[in-house]
N, C-alpha and C. Protein backbone atom coordinates (compact mmCIF):
# COMPACT_ATOMS: atom_id res chain seq x y z
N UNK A 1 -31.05 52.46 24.46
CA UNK A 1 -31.35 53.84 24.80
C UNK A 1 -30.74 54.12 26.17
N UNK A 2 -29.79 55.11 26.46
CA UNK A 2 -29.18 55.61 27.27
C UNK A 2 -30.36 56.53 28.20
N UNK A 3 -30.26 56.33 30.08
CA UNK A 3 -30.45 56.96 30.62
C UNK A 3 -29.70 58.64 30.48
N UNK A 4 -30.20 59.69 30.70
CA UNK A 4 -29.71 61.12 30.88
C UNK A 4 -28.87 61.45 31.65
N UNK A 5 -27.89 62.20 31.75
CA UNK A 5 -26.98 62.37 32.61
C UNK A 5 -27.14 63.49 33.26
N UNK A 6 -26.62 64.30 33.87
CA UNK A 6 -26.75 65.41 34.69
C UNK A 6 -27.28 66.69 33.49
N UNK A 7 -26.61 66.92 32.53
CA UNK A 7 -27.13 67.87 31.65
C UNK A 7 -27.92 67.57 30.56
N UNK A 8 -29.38 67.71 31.19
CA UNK A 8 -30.80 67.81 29.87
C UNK A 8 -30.69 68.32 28.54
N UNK A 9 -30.23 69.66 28.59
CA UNK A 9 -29.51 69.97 27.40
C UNK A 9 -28.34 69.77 26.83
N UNK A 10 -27.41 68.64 27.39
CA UNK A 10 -26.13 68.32 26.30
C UNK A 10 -25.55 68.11 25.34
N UNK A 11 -26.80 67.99 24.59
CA UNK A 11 -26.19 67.95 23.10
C UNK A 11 -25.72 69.39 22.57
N UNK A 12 -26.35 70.16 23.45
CA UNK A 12 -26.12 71.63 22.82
C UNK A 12 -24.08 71.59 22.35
N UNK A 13 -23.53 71.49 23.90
CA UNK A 13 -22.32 71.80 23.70
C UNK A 13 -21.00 70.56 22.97
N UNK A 14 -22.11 69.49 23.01
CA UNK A 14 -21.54 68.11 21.74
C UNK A 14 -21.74 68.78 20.27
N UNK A 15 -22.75 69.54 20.30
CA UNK A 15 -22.61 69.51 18.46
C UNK A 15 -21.97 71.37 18.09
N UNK A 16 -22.15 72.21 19.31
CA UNK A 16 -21.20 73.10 19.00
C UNK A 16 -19.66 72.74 19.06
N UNK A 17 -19.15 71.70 19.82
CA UNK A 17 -17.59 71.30 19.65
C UNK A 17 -17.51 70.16 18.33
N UNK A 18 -18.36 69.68 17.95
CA UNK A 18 -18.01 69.03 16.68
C UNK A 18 -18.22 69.89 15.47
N UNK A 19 -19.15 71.10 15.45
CA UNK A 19 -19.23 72.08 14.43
C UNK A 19 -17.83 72.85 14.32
N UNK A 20 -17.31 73.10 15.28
CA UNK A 20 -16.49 74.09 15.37
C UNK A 20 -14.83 73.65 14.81
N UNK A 21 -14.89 71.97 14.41
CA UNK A 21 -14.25 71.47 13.73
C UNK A 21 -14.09 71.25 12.01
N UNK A 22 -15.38 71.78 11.69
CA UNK A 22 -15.77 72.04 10.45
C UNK A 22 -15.26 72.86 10.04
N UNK A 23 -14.22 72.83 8.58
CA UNK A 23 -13.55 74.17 7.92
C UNK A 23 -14.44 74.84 7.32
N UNK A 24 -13.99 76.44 6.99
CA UNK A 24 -14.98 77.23 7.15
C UNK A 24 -16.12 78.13 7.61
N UNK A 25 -16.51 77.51 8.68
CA UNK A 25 -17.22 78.38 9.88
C UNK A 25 -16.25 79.27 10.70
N UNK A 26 -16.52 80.70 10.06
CA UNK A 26 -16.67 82.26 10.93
C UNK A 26 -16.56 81.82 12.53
N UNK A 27 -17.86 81.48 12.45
CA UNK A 27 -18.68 80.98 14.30
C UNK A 27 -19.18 80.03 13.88
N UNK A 28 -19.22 79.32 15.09
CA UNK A 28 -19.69 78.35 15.86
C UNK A 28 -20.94 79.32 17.01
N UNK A 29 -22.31 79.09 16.69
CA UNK A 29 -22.86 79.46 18.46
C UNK A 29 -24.45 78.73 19.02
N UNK A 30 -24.55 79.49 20.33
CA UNK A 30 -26.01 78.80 20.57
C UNK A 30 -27.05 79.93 20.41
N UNK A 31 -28.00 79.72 20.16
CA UNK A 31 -28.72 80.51 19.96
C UNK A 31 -30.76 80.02 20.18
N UNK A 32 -31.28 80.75 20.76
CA UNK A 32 -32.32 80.77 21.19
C UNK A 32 -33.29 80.28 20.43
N UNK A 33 -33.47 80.98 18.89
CA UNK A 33 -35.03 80.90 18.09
C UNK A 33 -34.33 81.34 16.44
N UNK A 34 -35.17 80.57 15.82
CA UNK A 34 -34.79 80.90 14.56
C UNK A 34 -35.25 82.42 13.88
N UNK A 35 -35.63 83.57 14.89
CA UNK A 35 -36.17 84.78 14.58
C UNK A 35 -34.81 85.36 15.04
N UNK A 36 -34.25 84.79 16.07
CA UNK A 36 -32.61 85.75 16.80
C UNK A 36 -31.71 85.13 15.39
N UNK A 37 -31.97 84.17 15.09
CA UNK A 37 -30.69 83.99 13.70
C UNK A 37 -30.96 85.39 12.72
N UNK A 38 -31.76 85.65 12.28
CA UNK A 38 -32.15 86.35 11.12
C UNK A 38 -31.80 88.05 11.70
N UNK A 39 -32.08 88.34 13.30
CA UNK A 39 -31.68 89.64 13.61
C UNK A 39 -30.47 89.62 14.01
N UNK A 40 -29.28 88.63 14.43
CA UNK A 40 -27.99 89.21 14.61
C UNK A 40 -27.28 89.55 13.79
N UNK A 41 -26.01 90.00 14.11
CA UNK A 41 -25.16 90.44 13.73
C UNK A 41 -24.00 89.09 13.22
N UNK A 42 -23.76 88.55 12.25
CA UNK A 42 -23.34 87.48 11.82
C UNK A 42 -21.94 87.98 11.61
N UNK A 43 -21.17 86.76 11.45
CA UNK A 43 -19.99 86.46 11.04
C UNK A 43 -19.99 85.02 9.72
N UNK A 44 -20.39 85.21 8.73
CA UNK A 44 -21.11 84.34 7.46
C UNK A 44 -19.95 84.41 6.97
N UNK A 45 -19.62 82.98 6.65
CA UNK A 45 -20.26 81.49 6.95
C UNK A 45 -20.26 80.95 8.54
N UNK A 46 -21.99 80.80 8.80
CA UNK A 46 -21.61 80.75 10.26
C UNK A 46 -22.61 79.35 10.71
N UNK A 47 -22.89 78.72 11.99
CA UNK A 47 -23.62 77.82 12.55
C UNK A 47 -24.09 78.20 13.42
N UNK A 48 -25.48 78.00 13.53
CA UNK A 48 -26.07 78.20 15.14
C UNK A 48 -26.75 76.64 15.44
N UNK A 49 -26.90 76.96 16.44
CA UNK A 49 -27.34 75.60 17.62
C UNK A 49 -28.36 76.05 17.96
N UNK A 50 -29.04 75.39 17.82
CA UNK A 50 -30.93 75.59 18.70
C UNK A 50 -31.53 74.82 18.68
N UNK A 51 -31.78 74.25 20.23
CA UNK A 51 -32.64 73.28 20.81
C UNK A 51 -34.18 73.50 20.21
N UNK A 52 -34.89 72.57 19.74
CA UNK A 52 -36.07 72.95 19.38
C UNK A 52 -37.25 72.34 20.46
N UNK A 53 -36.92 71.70 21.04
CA UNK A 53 -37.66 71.18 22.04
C UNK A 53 -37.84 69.60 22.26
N UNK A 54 -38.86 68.78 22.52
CA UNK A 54 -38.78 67.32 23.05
C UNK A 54 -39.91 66.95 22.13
N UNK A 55 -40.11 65.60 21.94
CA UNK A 55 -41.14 64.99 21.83
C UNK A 55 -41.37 63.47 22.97
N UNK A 56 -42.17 63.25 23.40
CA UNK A 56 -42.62 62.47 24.27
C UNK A 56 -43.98 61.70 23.95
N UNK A 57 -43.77 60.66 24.96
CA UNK A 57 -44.90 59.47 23.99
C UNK A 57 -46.06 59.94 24.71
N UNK A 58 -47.62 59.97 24.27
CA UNK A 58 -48.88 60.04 25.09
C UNK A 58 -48.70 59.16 26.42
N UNK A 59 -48.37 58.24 26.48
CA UNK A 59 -48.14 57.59 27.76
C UNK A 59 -46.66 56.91 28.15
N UNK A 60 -46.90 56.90 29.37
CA UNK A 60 -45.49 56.49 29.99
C UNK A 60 -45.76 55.70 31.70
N UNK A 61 -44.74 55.59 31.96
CA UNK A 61 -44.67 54.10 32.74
C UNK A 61 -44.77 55.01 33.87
N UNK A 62 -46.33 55.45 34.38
CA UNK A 62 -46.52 56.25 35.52
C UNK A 62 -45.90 57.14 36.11
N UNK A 63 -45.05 57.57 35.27
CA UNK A 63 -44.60 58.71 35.22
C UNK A 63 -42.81 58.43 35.95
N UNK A 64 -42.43 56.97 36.18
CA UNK A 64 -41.55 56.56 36.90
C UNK A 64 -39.84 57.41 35.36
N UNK A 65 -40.39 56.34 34.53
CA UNK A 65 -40.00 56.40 33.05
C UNK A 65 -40.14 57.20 32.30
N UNK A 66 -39.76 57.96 31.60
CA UNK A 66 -40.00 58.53 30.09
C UNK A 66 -38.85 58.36 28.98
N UNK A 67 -39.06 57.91 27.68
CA UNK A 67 -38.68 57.94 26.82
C UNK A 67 -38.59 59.37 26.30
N UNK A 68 -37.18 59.83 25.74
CA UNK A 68 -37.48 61.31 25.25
C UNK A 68 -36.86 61.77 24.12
N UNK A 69 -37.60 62.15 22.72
CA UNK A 69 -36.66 62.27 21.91
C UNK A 69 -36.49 64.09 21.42
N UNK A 70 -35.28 64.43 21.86
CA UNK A 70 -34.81 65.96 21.42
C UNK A 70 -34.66 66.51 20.07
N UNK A 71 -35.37 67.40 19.51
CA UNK A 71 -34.63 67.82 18.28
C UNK A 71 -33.94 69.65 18.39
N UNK A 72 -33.00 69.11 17.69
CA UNK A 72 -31.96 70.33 17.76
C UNK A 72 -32.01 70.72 16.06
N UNK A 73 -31.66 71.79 15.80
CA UNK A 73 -31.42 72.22 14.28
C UNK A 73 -29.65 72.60 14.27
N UNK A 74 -29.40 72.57 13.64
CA UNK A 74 -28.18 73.29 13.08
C UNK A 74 -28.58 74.00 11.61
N UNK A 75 -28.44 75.41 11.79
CA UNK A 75 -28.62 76.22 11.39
C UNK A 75 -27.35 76.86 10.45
N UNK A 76 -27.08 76.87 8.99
CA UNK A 76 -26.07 77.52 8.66
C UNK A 76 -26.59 78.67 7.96
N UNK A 77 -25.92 79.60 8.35
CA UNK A 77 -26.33 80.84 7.64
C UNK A 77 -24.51 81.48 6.26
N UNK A 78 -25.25 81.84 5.25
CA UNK A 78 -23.71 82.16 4.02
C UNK A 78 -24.49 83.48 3.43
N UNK A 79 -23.65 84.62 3.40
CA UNK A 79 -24.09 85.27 2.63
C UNK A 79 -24.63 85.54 1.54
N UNK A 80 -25.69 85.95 0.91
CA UNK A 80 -26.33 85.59 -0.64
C UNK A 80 -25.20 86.54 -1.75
N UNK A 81 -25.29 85.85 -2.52
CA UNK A 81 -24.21 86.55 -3.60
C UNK A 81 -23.87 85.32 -4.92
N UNK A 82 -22.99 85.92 -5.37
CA UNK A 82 -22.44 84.94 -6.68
C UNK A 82 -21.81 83.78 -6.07
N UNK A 83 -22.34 82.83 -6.37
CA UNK A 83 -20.90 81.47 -5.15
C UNK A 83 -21.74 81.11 -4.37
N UNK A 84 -22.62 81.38 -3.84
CA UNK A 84 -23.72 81.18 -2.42
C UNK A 84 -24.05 79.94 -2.45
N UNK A 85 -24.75 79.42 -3.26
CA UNK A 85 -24.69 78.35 -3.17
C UNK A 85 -24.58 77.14 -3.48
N UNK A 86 -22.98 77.35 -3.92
CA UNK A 86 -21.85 76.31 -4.01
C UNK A 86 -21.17 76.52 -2.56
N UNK A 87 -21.14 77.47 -2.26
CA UNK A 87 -20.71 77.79 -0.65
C UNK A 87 -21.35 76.95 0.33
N UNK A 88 -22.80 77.30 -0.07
CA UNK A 88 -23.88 76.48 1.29
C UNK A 88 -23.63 74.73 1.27
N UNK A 89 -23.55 74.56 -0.33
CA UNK A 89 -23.15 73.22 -0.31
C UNK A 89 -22.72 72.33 0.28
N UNK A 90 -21.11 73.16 -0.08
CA UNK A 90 -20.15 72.54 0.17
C UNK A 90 -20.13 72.05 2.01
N UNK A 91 -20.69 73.59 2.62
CA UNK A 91 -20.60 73.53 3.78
C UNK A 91 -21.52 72.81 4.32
N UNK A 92 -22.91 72.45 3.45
CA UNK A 92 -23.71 71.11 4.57
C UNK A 92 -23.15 70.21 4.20
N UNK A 93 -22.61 70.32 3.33
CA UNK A 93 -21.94 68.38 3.32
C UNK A 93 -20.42 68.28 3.88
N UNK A 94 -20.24 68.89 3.88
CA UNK A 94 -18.92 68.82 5.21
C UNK A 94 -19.82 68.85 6.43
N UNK A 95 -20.91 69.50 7.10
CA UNK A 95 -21.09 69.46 8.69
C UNK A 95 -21.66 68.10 8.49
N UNK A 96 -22.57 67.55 7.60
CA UNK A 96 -22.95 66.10 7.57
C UNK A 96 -22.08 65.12 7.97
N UNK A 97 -20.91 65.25 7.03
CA UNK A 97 -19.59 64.35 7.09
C UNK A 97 -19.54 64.16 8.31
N UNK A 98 -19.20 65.33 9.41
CA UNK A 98 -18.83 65.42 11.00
C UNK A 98 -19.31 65.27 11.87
N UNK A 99 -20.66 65.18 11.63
CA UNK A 99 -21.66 65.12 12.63
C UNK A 99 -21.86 63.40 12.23
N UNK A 100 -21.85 62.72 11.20
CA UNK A 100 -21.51 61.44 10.83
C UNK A 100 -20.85 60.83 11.98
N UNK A 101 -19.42 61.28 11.79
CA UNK A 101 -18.22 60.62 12.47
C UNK A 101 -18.26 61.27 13.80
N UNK A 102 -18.49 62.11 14.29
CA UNK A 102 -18.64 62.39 15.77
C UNK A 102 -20.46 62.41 16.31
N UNK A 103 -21.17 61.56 15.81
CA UNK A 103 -22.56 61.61 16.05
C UNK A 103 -22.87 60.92 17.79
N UNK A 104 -22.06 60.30 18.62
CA UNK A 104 -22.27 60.09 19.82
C UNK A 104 -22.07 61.50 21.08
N UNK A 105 -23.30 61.72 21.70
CA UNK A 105 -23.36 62.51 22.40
C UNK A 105 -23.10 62.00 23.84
N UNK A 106 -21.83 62.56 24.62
CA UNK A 106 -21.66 61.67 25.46
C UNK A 106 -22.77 61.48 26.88
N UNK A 107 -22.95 60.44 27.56
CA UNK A 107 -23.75 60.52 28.39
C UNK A 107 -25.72 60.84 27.92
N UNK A 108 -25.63 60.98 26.61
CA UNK A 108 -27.17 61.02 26.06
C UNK A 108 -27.39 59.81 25.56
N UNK A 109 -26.80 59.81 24.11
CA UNK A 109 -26.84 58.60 23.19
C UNK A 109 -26.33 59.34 21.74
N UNK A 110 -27.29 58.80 20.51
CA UNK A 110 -26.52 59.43 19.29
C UNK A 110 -27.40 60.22 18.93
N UNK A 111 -27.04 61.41 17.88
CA UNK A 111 -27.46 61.87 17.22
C UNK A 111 -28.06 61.38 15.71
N UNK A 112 -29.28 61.67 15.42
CA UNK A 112 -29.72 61.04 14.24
C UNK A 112 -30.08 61.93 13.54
N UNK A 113 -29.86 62.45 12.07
CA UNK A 113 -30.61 63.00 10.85
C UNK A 113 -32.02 63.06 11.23
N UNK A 114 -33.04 63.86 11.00
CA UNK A 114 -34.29 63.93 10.77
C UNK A 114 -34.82 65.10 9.66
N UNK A 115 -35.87 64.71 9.29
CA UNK A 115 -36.59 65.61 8.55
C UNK A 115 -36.61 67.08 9.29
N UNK A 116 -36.31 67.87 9.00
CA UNK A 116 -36.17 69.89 9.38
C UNK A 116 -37.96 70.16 9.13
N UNK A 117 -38.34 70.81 10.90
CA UNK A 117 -39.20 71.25 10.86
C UNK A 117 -39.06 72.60 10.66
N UNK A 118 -37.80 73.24 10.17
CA UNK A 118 -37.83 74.52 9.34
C UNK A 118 -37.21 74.21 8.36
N UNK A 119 -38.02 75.41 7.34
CA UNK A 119 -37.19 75.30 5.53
C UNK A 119 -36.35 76.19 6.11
N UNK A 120 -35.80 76.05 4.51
CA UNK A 120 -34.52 77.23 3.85
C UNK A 120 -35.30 78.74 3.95
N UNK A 121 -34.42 79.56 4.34
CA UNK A 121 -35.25 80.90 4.12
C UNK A 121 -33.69 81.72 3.92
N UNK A 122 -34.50 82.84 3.38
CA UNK A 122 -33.26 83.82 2.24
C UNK A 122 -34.12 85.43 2.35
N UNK A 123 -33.23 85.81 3.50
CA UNK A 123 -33.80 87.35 4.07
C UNK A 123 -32.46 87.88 3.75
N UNK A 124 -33.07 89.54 4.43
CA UNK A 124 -31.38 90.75 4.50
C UNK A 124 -29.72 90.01 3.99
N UNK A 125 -30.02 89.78 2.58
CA UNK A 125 -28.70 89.34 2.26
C UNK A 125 -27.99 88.05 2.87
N UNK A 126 -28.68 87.05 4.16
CA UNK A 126 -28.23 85.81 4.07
C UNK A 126 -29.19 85.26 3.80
N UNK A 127 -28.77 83.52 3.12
CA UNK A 127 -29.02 82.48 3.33
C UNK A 127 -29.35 81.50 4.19
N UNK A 128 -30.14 80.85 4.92
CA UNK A 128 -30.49 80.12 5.77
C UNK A 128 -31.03 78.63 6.24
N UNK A 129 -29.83 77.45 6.09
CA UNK A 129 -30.07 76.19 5.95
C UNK A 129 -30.04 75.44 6.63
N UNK A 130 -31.77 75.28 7.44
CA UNK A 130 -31.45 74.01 8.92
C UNK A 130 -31.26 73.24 8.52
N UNK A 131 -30.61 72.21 9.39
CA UNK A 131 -29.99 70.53 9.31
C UNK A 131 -31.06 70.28 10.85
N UNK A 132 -31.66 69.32 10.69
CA UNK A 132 -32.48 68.69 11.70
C UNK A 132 -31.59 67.33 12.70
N UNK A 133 -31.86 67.21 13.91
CA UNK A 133 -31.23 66.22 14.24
C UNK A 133 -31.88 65.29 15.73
N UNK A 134 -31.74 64.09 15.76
CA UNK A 134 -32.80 64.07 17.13
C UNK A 134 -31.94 63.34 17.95
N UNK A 135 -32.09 63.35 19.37
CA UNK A 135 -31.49 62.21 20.44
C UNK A 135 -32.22 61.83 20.92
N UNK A 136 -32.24 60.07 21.42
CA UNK A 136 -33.60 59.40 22.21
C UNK A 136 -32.79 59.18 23.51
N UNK A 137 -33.36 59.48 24.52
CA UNK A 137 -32.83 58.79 25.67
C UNK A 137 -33.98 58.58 27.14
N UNK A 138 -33.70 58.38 28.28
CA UNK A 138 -34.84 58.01 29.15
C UNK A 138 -34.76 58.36 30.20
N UNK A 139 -35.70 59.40 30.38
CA UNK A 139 -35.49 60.42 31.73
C UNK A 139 -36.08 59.32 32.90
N UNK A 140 -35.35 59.25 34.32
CA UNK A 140 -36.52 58.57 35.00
C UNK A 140 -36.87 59.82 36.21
N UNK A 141 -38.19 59.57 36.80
CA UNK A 141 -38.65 60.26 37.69
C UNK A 141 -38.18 60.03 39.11
């Protein structure tokens, strides 16, 4: 487990430059809350980035240490229609593929798959499919 480097939030701009390598994505962006996905103004087939916050252990080494694990979502949003989803498909298993092969975040550690503490949701004509993901690393005080 990798100590933190100067930027707490870095994975943000590691997995928007490895998304943005993915064919097919409109956009690439960051984005705040999974309520701002559903009110912008899209460019579908698209990705958003959103930090979801930390998890941390009940205790820690007097506070010198902490262990910290981040989860981020990647968010794809495809327009609903005929094709939709053979579209959405195709496109999580291509960002899987990439986030596979570029899964080291530099100066954090890696990125890992996790279970999505949001479902699929299907509002105003898009589609909406988080990909869950976590980094462990060790803040010291």
């Amino acid at each position: 487990m990798l100590e933190i480097g100067e930027n707490y939030l870095g994975a943000e701009s590691h997995l928007i430059s490895v998304l943005e390598k993915v064919e097919g994505f409109k956009d690439v962006c960051s984005t705040n809350d999974l309520a701002e996905v559903e009110e912008r103004s899209q460019k579908a087939p698209c990705a958003h980035v959103i930090y979801f916050g930390d998890r941390v252990p009940d205790t820690s080494n007097g506070g010198v240490q902490t262990q910290v694990t981040q989860i981020w979502l990647v968010v794809i949003a495809v327009r609903q229609g005929r094709g939709s989803n053979a579209e959405a498909g195709k496109l999580i298993r291509t960002t899987l593929k990439q986030l596979q092969q570029d899964n080291f975040v530099p100066g954090i550690g890696a990125l890992n798959r996790v279970n999505s503490p949001a479902r699929p949701r299907y509002t105003k004509g898009f589609a909406y499919y988080p990909l869950a993901f976590s980094v462990n690393f060790r803040l010291r005080g």
